[in-house]
C-alpha atoms as a PDB file:
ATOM      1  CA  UNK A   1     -17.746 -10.928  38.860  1.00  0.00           C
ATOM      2  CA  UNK A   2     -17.139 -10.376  42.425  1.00  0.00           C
ATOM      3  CA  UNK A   3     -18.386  -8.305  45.403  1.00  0.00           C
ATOM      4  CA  UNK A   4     -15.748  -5.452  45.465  1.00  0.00           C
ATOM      5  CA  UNK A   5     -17.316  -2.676  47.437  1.00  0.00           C
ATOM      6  CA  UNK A   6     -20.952  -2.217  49.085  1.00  0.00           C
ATOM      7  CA  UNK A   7     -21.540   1.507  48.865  1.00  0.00           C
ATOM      8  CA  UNK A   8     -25.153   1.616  50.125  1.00  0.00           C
ATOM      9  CA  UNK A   9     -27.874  -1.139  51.616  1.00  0.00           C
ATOM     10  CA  UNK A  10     -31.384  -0.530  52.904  1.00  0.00           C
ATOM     11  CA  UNK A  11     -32.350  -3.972  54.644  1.00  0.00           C
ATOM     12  CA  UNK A  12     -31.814  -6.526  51.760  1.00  0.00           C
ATOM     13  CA  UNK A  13     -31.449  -4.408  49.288  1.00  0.00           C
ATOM     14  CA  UNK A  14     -28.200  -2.851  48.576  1.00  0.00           C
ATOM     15  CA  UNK A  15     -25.924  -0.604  45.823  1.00  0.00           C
ATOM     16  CA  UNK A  16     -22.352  -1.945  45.146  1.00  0.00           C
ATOM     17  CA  UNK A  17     -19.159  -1.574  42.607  1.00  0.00           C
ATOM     18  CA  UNK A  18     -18.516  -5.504  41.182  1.00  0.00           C
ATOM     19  CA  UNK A  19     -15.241  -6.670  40.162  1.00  0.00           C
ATOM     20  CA  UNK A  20     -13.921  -8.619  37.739  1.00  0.00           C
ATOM     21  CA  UNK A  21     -11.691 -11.457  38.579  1.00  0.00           C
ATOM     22  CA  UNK A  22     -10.014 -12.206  35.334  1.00  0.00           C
ATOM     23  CA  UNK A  23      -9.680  -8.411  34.123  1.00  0.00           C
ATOM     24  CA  UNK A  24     -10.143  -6.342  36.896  1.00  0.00           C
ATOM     25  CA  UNK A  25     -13.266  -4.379  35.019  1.00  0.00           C
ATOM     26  CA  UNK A  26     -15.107  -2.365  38.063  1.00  0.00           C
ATOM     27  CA  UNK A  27     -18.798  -1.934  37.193  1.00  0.00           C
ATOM     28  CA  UNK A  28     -20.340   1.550  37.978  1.00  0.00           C
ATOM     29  CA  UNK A  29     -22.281   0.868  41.010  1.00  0.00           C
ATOM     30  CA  UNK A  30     -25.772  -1.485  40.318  1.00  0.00           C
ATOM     31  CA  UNK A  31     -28.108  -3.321  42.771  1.00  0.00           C
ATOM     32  CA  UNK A  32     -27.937  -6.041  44.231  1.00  0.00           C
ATOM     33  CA  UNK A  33     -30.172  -8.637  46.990  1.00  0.00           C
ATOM     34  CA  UNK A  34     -28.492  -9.607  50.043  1.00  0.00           C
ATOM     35  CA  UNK A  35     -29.957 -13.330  50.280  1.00  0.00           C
ATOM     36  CA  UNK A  36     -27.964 -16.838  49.585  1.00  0.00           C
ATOM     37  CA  UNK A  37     -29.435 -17.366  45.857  1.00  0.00           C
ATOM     38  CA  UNK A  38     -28.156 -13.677  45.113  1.00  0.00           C
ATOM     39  CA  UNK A  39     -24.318 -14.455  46.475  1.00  0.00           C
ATOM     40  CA  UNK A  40     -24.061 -18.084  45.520  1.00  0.00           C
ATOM     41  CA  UNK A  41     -26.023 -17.943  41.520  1.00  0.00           C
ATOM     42  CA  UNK A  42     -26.507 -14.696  40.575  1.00  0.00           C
ATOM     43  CA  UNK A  43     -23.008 -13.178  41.014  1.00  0.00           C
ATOM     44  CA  UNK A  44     -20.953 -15.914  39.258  1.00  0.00           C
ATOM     45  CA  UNK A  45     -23.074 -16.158  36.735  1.00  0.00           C
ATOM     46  CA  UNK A  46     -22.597 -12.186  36.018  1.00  0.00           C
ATOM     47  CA  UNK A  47     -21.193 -11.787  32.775  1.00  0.00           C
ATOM     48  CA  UNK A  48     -17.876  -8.774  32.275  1.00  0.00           C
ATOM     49  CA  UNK A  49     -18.932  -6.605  30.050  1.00  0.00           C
ATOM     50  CA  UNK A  50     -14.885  -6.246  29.492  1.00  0.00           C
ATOM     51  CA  UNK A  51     -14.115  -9.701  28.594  1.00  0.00           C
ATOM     52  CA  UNK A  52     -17.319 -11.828  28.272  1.00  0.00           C
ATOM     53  CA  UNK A  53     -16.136 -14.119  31.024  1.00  0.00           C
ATOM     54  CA  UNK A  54     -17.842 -15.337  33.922  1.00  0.00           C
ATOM     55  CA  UNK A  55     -16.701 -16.388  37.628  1.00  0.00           C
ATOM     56  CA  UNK A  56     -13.981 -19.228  38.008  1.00  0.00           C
ATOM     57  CA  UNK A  57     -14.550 -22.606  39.239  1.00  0.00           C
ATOM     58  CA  UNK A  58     -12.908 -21.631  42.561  1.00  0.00           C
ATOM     59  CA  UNK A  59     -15.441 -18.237  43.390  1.00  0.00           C
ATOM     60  CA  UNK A  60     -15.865 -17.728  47.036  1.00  0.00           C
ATOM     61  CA  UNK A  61     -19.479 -16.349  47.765  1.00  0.00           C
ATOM     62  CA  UNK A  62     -19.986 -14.119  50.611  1.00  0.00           C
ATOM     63  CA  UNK A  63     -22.258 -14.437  52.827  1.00  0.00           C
ATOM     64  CA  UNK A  64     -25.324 -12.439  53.498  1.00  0.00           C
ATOM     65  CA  UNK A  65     -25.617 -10.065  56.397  1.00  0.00           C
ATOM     66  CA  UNK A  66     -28.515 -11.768  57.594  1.00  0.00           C
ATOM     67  CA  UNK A  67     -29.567 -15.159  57.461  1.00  0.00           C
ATOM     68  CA  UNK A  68     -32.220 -15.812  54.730  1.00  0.00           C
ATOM     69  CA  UNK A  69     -34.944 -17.122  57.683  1.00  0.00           C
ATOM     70  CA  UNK A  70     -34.898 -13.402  58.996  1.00  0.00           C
ATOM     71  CA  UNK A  71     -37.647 -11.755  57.831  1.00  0.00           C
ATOM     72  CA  UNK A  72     -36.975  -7.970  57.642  1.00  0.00           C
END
């Protein structure tokens, strides 16, 4: 699963649609936490509820919006 849209964040907190990269499945929109562990081992290991698959090898995390030192 993927990042596809952000609809909503309060600080690190934040609402978004995910995306599947081998289907294309959209999730209705769920919560997520913008630090570095969130983006680079929660996401890829989110399983599609489509097609039981996972991220690829070659996932590009995004980065968060603030660095994780920031307290906020």
């Amino acid at each position: 699963m993927r990042i596809l849209k952000i609809t909503s964040q309060n600080r690190r907190d934040f609402h978004a649609i995910y995306e599947c990269e081998h289907c294309g499945y959209t999730t209705p929109e769920r919560s997520g936490y913008d630090d570095s562990y969130f983006h680079n081992v929660v996401i890829p290991k989110m399983v599609c509820p489509e097609c039981g698959k996972t991220a690829s090898s070659d996932y590009q995390p995004q980065a968060p919006k603030y660095p994780d030192s920031q307290v906020l």
